[in-house]
PDB file of N, CA and C in Angstrom:
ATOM      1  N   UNK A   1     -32.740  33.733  10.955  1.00  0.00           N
ATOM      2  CA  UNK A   1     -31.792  34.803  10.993  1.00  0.00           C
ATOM      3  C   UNK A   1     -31.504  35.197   9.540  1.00  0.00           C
ATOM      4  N   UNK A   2     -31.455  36.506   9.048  1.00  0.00           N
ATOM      5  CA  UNK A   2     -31.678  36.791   7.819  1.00  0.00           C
ATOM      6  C   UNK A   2     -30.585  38.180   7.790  1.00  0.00           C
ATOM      7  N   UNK A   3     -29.535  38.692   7.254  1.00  0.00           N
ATOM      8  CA  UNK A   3     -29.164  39.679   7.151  1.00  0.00           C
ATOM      9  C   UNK A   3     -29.566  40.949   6.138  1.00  0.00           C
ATOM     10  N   UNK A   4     -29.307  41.884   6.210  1.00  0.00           N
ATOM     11  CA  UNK A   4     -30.079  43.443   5.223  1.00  0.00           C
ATOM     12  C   UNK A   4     -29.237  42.875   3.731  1.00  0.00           C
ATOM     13  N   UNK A   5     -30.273  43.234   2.715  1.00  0.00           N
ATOM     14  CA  UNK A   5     -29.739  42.951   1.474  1.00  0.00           C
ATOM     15  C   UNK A   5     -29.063  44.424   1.294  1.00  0.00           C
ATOM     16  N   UNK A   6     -28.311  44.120   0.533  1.00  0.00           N
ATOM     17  CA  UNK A   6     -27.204  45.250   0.258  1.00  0.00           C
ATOM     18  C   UNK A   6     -26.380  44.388  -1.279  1.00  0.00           C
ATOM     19  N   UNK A   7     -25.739  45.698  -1.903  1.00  0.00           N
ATOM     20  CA  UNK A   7     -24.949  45.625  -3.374  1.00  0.00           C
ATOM     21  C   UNK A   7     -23.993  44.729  -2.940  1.00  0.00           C
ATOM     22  N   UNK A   8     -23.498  43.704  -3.283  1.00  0.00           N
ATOM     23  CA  UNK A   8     -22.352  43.030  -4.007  1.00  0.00           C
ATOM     24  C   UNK A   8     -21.597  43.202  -5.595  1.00  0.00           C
ATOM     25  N   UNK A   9     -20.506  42.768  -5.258  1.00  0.00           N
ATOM     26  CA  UNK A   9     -19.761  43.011  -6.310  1.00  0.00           C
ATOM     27  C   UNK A   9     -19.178  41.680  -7.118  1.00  0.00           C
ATOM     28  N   UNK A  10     -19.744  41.606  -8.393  1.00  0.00           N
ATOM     29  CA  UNK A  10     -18.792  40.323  -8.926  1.00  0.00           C
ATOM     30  C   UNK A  10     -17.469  40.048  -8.880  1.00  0.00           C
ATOM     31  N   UNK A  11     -17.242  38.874  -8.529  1.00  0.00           N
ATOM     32  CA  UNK A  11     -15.866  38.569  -8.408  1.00  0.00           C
ATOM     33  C   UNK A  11     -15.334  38.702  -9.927  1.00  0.00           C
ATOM     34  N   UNK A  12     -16.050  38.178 -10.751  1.00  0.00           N
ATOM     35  CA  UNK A  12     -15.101  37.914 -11.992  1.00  0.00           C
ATOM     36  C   UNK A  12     -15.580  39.836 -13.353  1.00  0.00           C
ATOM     37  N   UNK A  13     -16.427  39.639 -13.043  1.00  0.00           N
ATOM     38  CA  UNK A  13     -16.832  41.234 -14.154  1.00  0.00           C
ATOM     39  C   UNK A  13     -16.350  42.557 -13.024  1.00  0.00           C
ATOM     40  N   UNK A  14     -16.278  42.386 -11.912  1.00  0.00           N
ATOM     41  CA  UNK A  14     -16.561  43.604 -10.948  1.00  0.00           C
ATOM     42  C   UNK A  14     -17.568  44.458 -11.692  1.00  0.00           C
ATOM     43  N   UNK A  15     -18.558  43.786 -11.987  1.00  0.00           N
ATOM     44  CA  UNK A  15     -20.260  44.890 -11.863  1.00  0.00           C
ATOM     45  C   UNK A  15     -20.672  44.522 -10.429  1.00  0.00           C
ATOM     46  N   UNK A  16     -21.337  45.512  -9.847  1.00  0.00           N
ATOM     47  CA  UNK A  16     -22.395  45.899  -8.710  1.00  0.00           C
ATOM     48  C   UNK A  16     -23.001  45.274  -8.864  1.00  0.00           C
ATOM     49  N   UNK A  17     -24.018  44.416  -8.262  1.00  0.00           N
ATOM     50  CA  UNK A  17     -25.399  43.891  -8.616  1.00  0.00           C
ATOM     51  C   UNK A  17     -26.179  43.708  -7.096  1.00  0.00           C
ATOM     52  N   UNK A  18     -27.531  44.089  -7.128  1.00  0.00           N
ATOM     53  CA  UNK A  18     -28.471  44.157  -5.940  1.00  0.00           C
ATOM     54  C   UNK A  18     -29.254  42.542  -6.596  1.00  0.00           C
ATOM     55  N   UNK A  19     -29.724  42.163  -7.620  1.00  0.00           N
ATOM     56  CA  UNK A  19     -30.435  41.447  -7.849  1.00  0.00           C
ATOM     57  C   UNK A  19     -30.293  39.939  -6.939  1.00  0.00           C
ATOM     58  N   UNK A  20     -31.371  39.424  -6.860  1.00  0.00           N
ATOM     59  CA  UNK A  20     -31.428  37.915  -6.217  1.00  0.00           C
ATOM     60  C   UNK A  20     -32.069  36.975  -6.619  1.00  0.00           C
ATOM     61  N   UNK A  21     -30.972  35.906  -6.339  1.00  0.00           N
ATOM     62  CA  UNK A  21     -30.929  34.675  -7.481  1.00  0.00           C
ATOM     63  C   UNK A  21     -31.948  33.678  -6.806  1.00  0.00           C
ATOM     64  N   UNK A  22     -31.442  33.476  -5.496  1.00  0.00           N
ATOM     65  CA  UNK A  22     -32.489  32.732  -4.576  1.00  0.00           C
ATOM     66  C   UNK A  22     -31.975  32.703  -3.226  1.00  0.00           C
ATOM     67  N   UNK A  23     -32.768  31.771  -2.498  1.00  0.00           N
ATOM     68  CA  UNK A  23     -32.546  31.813  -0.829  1.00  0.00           C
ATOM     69  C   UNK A  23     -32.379  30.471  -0.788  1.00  0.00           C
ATOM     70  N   UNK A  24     -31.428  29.921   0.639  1.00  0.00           N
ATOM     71  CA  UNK A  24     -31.518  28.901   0.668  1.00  0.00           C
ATOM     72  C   UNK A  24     -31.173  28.784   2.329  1.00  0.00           C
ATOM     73  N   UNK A  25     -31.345  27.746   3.349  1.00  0.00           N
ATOM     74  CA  UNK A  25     -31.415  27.651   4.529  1.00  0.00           C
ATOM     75  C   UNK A  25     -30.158  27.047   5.161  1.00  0.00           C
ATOM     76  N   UNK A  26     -29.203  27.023   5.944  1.00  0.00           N
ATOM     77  CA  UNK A  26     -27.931  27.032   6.227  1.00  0.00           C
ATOM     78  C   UNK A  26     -27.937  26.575   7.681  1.00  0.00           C
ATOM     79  N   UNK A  27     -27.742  25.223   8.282  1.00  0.00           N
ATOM     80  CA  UNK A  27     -28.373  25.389   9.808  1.00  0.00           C
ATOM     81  C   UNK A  27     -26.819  25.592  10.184  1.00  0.00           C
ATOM     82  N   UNK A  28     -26.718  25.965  11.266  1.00  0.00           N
ATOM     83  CA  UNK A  28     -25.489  26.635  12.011  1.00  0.00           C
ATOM     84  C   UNK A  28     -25.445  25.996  13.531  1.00  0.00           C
ATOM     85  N   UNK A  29     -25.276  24.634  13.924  1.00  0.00           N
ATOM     86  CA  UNK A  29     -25.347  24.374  15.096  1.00  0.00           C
ATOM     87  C   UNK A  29     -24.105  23.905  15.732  1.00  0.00           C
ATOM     88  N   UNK A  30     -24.420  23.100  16.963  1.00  0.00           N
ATOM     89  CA  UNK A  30     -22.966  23.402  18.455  1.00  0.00           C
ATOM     90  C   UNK A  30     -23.210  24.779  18.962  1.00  0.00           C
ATOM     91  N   UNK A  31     -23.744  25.673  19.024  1.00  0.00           N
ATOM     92  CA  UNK A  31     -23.656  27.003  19.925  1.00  0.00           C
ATOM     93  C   UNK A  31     -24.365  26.780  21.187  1.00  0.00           C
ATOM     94  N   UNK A  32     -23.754  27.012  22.218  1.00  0.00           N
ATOM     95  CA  UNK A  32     -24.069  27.352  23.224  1.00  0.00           C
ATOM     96  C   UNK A  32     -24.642  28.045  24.144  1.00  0.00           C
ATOM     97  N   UNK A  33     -26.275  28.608  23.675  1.00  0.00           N
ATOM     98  CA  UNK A  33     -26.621  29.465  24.843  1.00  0.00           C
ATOM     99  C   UNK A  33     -27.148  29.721  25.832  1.00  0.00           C
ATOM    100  N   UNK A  34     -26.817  30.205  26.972  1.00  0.00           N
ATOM    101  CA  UNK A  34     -27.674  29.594  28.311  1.00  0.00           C
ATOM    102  C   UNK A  34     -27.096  28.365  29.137  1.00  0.00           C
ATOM    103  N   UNK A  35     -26.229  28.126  28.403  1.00  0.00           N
ATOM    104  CA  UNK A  35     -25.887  26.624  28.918  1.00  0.00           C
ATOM    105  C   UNK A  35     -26.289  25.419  27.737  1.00  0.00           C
ATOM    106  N   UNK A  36     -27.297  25.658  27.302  1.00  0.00           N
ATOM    107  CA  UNK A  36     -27.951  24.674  26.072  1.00  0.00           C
ATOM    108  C   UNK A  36     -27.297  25.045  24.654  1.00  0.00           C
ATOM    109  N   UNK A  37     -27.797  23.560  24.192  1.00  0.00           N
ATOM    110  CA  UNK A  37     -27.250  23.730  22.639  1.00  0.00           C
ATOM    111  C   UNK A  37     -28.213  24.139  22.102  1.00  0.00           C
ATOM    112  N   UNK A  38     -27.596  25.140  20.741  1.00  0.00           N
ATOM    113  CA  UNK A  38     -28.858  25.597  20.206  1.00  0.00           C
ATOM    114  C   UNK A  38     -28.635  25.496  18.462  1.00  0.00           C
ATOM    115  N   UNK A  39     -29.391  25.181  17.612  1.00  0.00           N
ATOM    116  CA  UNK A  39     -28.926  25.357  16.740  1.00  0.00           C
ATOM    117  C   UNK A  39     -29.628  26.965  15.435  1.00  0.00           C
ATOM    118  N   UNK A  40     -28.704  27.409  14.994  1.00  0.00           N
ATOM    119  CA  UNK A  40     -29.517  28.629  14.365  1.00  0.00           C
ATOM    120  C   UNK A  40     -29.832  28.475  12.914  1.00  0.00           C
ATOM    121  N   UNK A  41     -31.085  28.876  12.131  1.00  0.00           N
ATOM    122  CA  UNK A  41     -30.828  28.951  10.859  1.00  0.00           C
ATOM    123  C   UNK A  41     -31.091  30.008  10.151  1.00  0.00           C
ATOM    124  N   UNK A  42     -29.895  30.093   9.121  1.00  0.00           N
ATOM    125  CA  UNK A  42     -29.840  31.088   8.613  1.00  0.00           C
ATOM    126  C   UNK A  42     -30.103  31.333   7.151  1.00  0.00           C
ATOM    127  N   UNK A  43     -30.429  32.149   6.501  1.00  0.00           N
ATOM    128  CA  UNK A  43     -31.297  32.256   5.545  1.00  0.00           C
ATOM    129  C   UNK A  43     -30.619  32.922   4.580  1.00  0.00           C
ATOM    130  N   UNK A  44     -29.541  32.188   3.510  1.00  0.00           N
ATOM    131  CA  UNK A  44     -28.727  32.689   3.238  1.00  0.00           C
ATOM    132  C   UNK A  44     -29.579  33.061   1.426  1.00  0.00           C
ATOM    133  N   UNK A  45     -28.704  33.682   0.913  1.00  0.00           N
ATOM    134  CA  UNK A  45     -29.342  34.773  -0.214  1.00  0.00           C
ATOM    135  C   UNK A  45     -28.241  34.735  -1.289  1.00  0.00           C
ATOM    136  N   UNK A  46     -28.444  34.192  -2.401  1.00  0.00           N
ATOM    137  CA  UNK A  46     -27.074  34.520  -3.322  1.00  0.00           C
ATOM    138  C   UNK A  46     -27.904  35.225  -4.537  1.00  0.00           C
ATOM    139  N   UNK A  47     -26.969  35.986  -4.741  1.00  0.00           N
ATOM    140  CA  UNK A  47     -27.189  36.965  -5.663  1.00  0.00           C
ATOM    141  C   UNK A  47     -26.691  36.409  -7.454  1.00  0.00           C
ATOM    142  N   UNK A  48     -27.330  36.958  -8.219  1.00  0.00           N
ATOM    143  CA  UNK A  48     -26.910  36.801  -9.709  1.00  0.00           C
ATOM    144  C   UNK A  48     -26.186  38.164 -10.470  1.00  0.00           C
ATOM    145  N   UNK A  49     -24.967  37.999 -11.098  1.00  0.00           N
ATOM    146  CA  UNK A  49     -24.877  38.888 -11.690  1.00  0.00           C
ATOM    147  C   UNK A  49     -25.693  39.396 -12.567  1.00  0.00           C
ATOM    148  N   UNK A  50     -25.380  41.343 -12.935  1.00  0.00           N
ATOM    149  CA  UNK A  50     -26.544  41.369 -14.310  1.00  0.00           C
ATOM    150  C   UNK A  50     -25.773  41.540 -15.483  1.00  0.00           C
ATOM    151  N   UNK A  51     -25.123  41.736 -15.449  1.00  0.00           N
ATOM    152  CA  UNK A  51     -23.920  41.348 -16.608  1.00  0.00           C
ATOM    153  C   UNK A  51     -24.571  40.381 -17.759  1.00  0.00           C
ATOM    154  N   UNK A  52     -25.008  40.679 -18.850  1.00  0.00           N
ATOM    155  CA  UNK A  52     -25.420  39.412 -19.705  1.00  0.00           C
ATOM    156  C   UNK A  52     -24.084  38.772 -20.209  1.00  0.00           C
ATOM    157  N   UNK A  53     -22.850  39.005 -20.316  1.00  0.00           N
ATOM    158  CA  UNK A  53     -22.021  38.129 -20.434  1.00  0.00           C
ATOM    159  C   UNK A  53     -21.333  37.626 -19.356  1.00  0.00           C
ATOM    160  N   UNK A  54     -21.768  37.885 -18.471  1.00  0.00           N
ATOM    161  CA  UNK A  54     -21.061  36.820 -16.894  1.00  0.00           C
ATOM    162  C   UNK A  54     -21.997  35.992 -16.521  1.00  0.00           C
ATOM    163  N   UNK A  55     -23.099  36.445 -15.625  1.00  0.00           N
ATOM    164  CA  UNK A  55     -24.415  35.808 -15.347  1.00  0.00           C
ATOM    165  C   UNK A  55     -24.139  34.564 -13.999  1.00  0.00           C
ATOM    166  N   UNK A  56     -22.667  35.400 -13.573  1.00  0.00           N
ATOM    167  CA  UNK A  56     -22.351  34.265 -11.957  1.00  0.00           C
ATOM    168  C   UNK A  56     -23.084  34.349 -10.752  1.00  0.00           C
ATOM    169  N   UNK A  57     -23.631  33.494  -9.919  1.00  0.00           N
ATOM    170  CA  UNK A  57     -24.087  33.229  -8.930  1.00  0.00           C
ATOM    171  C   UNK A  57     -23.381  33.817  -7.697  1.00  0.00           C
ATOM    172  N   UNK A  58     -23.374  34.524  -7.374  1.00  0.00           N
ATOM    173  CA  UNK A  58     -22.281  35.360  -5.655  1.00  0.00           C
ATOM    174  C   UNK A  58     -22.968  35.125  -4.313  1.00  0.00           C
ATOM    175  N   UNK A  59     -22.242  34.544  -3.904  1.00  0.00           N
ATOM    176  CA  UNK A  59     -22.962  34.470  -2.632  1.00  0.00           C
ATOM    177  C   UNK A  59     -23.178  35.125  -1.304  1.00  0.00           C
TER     178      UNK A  59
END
């Protein structure tokens, strides 16, 4: 499960930034579907500021 990349905003500079820092895998389980347990993973994406004097990780 992967969501649309889209602009974030730094928390600490408030610059915009599209860029990506890396991916990493997030399992998400206990859900219930069908009756069965299921577990989902999700494919989470944190972004880097481009700010050369911030340079924070956003997730």
């Amino acid at each position: 499960m992967e969501l649309e990349r889209v602009p974030h905003q730094c928390p600490c500079c408030r610059q915009v930034t599209d860029r990506v820092h890396d991916y990493r895998v997030q399992k998400i389980k206990d859900h219930h579907i069908f009756g069965r347990r299921t577990a989902l993973f999700y494919r989470k994406r944190r972004y880097v500021c481009e700010n050369e004097n911030c340079r924070k990780t956003i997730l």
